[in-house]
PDB file of N, CA and C in Angstrom:
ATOM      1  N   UNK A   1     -38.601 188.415  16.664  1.00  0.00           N
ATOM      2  CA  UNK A   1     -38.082 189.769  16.685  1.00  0.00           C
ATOM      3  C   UNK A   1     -37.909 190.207  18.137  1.00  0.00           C
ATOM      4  N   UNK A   2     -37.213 190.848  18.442  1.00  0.00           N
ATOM      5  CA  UNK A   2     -36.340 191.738  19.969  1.00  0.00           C
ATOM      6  C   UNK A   2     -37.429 192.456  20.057  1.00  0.00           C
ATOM      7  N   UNK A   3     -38.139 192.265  21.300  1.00  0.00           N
ATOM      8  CA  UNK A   3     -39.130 193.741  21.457  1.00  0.00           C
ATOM      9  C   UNK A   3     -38.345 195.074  21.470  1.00  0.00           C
ATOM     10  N   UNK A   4     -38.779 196.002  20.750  1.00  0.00           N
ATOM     11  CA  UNK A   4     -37.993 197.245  20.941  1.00  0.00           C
ATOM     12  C   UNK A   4     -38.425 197.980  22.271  1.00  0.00           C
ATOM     13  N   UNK A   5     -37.614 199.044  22.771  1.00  0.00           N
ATOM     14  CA  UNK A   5     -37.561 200.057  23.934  1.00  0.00           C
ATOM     15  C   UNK A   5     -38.256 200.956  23.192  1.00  0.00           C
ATOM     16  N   UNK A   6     -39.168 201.634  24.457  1.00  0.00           N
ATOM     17  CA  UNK A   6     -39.888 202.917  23.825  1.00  0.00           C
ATOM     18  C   UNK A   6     -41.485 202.519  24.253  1.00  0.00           C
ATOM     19  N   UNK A   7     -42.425 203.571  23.824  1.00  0.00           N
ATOM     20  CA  UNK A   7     -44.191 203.224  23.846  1.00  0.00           C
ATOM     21  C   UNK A   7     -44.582 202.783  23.024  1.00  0.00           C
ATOM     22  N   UNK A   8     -45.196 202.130  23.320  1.00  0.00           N
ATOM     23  CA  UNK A   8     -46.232 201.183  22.164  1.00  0.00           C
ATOM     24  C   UNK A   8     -47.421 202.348  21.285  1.00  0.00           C
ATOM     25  N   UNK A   9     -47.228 202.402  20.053  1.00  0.00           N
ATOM     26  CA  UNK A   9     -48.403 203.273  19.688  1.00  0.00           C
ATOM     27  C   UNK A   9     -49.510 202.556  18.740  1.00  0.00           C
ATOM     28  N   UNK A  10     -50.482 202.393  18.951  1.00  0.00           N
ATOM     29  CA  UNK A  10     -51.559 201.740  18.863  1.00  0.00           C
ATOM     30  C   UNK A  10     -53.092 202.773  18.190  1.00  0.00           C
ATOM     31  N   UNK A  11     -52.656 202.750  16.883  1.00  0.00           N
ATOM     32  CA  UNK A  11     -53.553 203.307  15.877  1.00  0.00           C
ATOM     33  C   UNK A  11     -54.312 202.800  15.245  1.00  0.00           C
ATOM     34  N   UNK A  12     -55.868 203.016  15.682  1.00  0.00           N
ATOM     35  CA  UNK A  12     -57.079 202.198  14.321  1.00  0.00           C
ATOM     36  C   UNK A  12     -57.463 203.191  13.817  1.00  0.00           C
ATOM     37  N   UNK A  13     -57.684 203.015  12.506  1.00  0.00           N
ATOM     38  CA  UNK A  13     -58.405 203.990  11.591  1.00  0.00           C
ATOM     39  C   UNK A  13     -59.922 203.088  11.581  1.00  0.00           C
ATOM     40  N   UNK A  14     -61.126 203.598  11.653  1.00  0.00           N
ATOM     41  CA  UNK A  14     -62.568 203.248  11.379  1.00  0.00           C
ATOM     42  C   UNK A  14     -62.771 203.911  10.465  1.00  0.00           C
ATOM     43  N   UNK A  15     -62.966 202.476   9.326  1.00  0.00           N
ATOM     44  CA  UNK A  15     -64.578 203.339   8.267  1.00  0.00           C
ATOM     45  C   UNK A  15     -65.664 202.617   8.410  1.00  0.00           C
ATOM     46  N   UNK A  16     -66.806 203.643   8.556  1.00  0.00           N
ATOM     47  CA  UNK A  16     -68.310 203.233   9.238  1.00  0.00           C
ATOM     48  C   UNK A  16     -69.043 203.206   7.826  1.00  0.00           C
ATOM     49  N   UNK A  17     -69.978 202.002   7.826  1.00  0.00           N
ATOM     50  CA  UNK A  17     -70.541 201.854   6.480  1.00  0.00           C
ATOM     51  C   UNK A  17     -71.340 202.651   6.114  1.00  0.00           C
ATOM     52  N   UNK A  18     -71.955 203.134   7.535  1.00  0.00           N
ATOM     53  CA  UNK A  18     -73.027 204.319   7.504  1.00  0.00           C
ATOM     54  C   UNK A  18     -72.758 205.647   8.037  1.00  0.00           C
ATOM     55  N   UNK A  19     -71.456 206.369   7.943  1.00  0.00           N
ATOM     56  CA  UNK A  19     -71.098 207.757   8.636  1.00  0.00           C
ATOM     57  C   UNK A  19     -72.475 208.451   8.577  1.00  0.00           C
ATOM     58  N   UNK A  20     -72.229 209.183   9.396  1.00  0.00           N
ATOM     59  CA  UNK A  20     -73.034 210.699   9.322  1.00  0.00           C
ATOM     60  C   UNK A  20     -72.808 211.560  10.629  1.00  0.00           C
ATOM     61  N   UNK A  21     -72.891 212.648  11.271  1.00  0.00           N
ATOM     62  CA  UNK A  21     -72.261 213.014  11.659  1.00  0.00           C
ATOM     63  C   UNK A  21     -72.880 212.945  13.278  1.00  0.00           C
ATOM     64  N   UNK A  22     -74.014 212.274  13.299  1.00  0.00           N
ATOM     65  CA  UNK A  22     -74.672 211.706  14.857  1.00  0.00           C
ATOM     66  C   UNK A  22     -73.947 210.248  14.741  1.00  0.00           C
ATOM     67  N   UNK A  23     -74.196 209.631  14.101  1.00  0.00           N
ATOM     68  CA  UNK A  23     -73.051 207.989  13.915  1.00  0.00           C
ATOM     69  C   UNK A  23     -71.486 208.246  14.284  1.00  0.00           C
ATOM     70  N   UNK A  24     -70.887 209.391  14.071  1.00  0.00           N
ATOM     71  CA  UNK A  24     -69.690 209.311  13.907  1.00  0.00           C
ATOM     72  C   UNK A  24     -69.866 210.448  15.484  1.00  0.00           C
ATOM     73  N   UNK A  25     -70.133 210.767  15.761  1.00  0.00           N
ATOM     74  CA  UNK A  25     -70.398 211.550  17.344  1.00  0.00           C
ATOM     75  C   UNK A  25     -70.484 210.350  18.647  1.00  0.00           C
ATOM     76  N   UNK A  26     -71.677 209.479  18.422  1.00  0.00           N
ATOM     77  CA  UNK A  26     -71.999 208.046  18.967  1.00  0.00           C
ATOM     78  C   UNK A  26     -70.987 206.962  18.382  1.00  0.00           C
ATOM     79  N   UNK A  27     -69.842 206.859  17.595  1.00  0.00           N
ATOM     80  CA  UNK A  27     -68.951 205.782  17.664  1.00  0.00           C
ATOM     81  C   UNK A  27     -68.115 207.012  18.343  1.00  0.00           C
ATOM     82  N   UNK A  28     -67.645 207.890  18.391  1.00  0.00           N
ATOM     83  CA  UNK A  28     -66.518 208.531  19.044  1.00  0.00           C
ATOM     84  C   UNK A  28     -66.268 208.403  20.457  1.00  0.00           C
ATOM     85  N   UNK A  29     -68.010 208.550  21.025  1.00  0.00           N
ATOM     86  CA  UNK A  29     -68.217 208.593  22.265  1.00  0.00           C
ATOM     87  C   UNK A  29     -68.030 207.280  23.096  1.00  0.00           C
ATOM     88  N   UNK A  30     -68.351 206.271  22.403  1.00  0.00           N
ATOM     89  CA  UNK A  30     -68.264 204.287  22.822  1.00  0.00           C
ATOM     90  C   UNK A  30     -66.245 204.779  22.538  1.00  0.00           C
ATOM     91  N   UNK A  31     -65.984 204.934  21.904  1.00  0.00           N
ATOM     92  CA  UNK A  31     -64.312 205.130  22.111  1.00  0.00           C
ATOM     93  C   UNK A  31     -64.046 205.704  23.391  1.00  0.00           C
ATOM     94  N   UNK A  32     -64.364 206.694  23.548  1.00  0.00           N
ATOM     95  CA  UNK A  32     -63.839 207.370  24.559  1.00  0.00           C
ATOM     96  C   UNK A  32     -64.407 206.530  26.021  1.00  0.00           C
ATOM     97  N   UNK A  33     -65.117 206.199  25.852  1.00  0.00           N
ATOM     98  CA  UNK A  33     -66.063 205.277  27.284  1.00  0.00           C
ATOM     99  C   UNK A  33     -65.778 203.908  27.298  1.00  0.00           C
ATOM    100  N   UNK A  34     -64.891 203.471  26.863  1.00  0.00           N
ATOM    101  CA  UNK A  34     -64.583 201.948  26.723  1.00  0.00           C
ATOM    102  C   UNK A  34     -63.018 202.044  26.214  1.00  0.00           C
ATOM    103  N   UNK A  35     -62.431 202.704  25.457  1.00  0.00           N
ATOM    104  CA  UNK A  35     -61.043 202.821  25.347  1.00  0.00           C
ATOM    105  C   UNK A  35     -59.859 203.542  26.136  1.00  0.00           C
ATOM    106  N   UNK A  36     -61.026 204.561  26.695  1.00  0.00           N
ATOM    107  CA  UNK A  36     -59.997 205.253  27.549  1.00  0.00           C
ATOM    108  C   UNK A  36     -59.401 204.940  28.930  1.00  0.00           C
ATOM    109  N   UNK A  37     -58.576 205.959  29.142  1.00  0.00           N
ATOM    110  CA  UNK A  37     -58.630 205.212  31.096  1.00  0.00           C
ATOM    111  C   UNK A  37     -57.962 204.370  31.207  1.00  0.00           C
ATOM    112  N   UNK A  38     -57.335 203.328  30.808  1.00  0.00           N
ATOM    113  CA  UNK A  38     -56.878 201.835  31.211  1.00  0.00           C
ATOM    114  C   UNK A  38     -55.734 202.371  31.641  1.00  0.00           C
ATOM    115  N   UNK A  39     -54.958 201.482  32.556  1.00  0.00           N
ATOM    116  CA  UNK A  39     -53.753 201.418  33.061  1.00  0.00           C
ATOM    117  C   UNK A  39     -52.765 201.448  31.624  1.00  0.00           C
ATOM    118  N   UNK A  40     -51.966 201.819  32.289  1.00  0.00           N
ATOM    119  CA  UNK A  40     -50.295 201.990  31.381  1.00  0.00           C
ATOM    120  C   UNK A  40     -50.673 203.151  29.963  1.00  0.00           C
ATOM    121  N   UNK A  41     -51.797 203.554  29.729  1.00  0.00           N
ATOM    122  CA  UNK A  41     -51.491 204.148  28.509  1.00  0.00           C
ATOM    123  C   UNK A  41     -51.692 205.674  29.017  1.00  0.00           C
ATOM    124  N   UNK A  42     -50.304 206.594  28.203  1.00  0.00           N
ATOM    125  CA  UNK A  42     -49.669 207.353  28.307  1.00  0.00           C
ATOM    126  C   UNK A  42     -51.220 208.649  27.588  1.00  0.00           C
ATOM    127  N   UNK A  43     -51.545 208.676  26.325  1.00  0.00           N
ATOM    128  CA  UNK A  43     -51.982 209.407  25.759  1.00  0.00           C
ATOM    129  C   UNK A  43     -53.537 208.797  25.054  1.00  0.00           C
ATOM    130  N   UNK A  44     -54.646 208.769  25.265  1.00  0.00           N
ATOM    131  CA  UNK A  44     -55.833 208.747  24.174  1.00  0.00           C
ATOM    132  C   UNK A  44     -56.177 209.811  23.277  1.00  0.00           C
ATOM    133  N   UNK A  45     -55.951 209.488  22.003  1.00  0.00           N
ATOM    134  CA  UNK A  45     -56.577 210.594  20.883  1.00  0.00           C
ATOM    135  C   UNK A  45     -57.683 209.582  20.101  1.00  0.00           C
ATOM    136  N   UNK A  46     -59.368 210.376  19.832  1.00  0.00           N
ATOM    137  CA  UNK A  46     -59.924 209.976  19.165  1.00  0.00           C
ATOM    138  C   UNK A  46     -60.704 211.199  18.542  1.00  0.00           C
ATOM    139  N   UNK A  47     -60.896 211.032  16.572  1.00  0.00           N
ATOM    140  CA  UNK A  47     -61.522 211.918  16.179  1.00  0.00           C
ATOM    141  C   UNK A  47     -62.038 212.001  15.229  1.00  0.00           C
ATOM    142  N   UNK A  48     -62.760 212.316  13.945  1.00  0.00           N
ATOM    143  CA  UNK A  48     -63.254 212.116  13.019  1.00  0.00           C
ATOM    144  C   UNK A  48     -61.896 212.943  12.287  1.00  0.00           C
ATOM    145  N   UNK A  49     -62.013 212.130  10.535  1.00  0.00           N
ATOM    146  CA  UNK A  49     -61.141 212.346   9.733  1.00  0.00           C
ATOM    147  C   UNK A  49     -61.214 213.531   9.214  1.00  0.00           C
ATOM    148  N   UNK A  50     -60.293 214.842   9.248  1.00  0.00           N
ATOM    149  CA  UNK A  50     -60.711 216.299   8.491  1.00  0.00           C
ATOM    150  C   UNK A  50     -60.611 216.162   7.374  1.00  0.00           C
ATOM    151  N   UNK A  51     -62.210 216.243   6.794  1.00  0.00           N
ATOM    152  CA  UNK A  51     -62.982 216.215   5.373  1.00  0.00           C
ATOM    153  C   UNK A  51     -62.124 217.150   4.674  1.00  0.00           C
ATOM    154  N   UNK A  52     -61.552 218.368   4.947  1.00  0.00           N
ATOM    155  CA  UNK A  52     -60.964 219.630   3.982  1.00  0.00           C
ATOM    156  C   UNK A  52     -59.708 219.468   3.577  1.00  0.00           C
ATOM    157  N   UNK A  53     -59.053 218.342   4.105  1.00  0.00           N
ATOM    158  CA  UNK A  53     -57.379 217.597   3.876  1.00  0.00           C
ATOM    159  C   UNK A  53     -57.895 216.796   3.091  1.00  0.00           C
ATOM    160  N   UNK A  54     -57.679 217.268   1.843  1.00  0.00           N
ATOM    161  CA  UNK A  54     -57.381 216.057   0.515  1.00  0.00           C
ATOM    162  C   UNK A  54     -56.287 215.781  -0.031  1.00  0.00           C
ATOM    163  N   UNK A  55     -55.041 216.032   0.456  1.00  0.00           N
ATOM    164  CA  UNK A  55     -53.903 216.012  -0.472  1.00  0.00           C
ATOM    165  C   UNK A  55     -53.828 214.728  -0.886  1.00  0.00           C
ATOM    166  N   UNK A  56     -53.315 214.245  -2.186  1.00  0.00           N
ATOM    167  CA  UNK A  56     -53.000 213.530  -3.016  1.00  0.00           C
ATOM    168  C   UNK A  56     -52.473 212.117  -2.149  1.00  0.00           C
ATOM    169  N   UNK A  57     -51.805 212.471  -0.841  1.00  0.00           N
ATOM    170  CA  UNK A  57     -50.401 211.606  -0.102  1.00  0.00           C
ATOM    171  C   UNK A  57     -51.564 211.288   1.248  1.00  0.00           C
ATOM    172  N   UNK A  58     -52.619 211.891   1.166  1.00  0.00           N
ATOM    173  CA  UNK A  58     -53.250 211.680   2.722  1.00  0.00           C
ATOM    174  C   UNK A  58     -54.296 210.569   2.115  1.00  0.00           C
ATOM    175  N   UNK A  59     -54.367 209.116   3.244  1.00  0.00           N
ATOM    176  CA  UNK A  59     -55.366 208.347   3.119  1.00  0.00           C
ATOM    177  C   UNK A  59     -56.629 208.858   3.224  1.00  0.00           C
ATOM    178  N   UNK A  60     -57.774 208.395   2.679  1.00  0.00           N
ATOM    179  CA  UNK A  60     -58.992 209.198   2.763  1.00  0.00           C
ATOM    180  C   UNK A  60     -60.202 208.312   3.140  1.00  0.00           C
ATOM    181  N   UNK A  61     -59.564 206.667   3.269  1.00  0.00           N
ATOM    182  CA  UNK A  61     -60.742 205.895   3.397  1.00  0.00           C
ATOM    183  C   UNK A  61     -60.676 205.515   5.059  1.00  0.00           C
ATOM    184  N   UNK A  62     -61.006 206.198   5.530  1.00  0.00           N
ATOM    185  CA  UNK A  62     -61.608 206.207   6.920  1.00  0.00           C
ATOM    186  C   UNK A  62     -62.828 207.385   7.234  1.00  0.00           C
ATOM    187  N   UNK A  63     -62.845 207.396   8.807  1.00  0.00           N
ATOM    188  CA  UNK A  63     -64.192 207.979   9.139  1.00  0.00           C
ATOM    189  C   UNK A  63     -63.970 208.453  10.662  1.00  0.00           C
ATOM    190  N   UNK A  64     -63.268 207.613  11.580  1.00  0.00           N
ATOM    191  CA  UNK A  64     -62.506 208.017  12.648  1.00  0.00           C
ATOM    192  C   UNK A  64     -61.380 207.621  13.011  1.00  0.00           C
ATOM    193  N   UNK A  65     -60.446 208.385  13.591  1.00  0.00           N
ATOM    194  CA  UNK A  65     -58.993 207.465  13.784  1.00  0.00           C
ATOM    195  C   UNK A  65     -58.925 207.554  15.478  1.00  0.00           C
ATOM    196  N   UNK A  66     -58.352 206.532  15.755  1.00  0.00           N
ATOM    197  CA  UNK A  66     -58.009 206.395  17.188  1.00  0.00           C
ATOM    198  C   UNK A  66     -56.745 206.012  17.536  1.00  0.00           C
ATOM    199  N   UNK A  67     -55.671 206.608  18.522  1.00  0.00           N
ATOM    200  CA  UNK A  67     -54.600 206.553  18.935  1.00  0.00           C
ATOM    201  C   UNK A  67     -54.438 206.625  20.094  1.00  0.00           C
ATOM    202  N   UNK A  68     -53.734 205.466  20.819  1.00  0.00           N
ATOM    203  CA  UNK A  68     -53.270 205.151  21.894  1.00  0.00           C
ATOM    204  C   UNK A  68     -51.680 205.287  21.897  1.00  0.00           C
ATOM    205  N   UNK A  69     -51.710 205.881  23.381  1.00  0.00           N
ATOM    206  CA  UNK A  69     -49.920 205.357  23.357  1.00  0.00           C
ATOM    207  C   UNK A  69     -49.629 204.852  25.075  1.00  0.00           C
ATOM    208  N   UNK A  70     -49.436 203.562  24.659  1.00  0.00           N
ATOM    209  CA  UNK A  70     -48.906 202.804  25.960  1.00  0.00           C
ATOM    210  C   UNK A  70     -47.672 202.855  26.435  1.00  0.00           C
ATOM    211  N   UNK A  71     -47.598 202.938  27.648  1.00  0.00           N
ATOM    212  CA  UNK A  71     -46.022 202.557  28.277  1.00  0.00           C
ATOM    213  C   UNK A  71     -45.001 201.754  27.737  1.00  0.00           C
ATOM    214  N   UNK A  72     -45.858 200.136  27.474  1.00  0.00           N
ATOM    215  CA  UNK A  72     -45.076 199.139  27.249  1.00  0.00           C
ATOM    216  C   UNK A  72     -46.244 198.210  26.509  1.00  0.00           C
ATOM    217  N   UNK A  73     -45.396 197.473  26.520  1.00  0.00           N
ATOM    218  CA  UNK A  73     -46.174 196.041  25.353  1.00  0.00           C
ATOM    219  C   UNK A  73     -46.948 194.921  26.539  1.00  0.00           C
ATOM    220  N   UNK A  74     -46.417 195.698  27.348  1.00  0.00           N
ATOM    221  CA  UNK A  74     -47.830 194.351  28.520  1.00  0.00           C
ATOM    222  C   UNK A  74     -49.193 195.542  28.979  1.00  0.00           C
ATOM    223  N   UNK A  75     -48.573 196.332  28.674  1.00  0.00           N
ATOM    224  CA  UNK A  75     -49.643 197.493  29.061  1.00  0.00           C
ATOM    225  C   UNK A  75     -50.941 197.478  28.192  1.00  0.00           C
ATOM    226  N   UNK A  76     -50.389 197.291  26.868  1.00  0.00           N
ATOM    227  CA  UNK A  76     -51.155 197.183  25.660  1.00  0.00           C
ATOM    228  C   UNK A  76     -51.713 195.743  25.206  1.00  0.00           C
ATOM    229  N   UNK A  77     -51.096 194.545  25.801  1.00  0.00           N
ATOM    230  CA  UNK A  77     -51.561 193.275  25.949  1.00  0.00           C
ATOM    231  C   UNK A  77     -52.907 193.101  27.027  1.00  0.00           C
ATOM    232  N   UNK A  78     -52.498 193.779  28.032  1.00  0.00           N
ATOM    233  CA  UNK A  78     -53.664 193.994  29.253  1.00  0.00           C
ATOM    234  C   UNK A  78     -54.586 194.345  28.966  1.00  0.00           C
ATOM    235  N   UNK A  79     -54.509 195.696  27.707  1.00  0.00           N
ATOM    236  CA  UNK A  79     -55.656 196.057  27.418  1.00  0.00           C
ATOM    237  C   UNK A  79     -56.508 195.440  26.458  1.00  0.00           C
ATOM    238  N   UNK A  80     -55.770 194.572  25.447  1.00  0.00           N
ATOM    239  CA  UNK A  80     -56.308 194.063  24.321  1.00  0.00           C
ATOM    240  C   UNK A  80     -57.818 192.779  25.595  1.00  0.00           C
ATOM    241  N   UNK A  81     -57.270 192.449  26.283  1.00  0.00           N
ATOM    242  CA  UNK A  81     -58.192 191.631  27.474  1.00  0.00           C
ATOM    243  C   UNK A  81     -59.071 192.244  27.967  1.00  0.00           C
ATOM    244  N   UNK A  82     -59.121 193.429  28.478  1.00  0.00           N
ATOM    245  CA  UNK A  82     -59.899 194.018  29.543  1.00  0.00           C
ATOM    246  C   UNK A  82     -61.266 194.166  28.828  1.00  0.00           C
ATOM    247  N   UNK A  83     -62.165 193.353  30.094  1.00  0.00           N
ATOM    248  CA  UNK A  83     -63.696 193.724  29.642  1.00  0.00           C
ATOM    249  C   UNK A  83     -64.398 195.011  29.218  1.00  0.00           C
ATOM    250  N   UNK A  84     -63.630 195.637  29.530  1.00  0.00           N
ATOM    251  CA  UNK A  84     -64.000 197.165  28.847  1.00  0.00           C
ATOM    252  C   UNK A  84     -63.272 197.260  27.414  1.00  0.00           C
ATOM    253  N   UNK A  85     -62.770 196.793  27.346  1.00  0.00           N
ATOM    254  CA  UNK A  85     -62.595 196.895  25.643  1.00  0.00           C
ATOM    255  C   UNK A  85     -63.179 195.680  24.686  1.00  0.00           C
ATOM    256  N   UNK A  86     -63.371 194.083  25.575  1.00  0.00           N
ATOM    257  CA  UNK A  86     -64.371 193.729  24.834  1.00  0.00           C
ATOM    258  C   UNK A  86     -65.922 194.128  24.899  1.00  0.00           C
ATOM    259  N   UNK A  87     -66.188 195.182  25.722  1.00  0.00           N
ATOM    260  CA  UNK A  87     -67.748 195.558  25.391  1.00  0.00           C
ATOM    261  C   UNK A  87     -67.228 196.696  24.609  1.00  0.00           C
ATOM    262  N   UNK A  88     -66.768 197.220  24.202  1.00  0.00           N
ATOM    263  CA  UNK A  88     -66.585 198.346  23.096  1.00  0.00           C
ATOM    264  C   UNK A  88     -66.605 197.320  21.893  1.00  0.00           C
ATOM    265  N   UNK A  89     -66.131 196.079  21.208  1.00  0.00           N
ATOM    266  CA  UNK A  89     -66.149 195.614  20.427  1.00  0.00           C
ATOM    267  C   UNK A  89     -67.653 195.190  20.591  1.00  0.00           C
ATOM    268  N   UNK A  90     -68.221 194.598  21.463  1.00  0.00           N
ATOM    269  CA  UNK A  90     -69.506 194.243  21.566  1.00  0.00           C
ATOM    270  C   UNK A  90     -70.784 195.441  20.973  1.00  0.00           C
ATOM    271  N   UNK A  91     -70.776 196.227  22.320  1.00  0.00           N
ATOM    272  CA  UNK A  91     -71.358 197.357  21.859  1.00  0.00           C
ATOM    273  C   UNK A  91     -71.390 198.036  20.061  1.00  0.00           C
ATOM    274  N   UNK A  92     -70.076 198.557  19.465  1.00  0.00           N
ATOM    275  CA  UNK A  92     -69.749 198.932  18.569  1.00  0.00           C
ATOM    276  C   UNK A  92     -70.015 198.228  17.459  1.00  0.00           C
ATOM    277  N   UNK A  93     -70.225 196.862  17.503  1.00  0.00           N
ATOM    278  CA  UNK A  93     -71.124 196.034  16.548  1.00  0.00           C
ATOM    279  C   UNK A  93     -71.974 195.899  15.854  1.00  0.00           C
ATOM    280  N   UNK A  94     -72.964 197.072  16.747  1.00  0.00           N
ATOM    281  CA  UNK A  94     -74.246 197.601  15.420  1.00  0.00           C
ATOM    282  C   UNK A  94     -73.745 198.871  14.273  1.00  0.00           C
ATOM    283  N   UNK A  95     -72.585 199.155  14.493  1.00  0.00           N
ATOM    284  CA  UNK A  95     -71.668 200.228  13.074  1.00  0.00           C
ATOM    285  C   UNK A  95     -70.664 199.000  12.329  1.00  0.00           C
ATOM    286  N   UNK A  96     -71.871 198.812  11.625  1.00  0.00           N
ATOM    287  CA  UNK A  96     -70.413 197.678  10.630  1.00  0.00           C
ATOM    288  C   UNK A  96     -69.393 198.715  10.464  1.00  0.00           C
ATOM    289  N   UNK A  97     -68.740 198.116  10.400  1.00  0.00           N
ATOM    290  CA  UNK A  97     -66.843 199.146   9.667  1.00  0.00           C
ATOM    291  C   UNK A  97     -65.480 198.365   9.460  1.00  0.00           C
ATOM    292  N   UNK A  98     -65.165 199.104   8.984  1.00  0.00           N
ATOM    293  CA  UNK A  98     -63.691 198.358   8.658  1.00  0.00           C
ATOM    294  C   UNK A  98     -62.711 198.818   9.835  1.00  0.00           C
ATOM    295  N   UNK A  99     -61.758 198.099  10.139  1.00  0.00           N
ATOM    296  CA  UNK A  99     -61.023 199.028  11.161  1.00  0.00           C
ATOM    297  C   UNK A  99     -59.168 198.454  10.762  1.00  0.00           C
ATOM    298  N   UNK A 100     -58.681 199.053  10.441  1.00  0.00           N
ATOM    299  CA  UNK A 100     -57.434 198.927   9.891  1.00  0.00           C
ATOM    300  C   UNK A 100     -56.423 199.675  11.156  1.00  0.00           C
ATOM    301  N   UNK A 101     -55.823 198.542  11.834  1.00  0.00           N
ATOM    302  CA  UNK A 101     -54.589 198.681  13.031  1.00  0.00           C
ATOM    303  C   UNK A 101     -53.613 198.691  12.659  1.00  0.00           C
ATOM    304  N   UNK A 102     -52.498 199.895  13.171  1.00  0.00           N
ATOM    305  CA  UNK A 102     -51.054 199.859  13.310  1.00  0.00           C
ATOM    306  C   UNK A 102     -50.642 200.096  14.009  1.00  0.00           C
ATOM    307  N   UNK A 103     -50.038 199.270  14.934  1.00  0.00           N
ATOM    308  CA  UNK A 103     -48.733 199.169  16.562  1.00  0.00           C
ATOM    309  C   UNK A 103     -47.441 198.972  15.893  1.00  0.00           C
ATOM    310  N   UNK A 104     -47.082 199.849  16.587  1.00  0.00           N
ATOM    311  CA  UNK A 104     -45.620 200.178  16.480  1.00  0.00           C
ATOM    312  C   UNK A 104     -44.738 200.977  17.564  1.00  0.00           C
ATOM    313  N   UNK A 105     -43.677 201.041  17.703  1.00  0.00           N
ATOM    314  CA  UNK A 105     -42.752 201.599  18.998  1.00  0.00           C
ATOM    315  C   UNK A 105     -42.580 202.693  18.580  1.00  0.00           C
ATOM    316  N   UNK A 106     -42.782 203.775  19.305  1.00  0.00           N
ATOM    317  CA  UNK A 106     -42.055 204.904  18.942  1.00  0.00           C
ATOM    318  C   UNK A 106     -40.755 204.880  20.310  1.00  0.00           C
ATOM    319  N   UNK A 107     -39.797 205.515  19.631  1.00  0.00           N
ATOM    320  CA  UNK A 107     -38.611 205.344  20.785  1.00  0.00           C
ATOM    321  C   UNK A 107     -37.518 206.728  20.301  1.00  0.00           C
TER     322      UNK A 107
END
């Protein structure tokens, strides 16, 4: 496939086997201290899922979502490497969870 033009947007949803709302404060915070900051990315959003949005059409099996938006696709390759994001996988290891990724271009 043609890489497309545009930012790379780079979304995980986390569900933590054990939420609660000091667990989900302490995984937010290892996000923000290990995901943020890196070269090339434009925007970091990280946050817990709003419990009071139930509509029928909204996914509900998560616990925190995280969104990046990179410059480019080497920006976001760089980061998938950088030792600061494998000690966030390291670290983040004692919260089993599921973590369900979607990258995609916005343009």
């Amino acid at each position: 496939m043609t890489q497309q033009s545009g930012v790379l947007v780079h979304s995980t949803y986390f569900k933590l086997s054990n939420p609660s709302e000091a667990v989900n404060h302490r995984f937010i915070e290892a996000c923000k201290k290990y995901l943020s900051g890196h070269p090339g990315q434009k925007y970091f959003f990280v946050g817990p899922r709003d419990e009071d949005i139930t509509r029928d059409v909204s996914d509900l099996n998560f616990d925190i979502a995280m969104i990046i938006i990179f410059k480019s696709v080497e920006d976001y390759n760089d980061y998938q490497l950088d030792p600061k994001h494998q000690q966030f996988i390291k670290e983040t290891d004692v919260y089993p969870n599921t973590r369900r990724v979607f990258d995609s271009f916005a343009v």
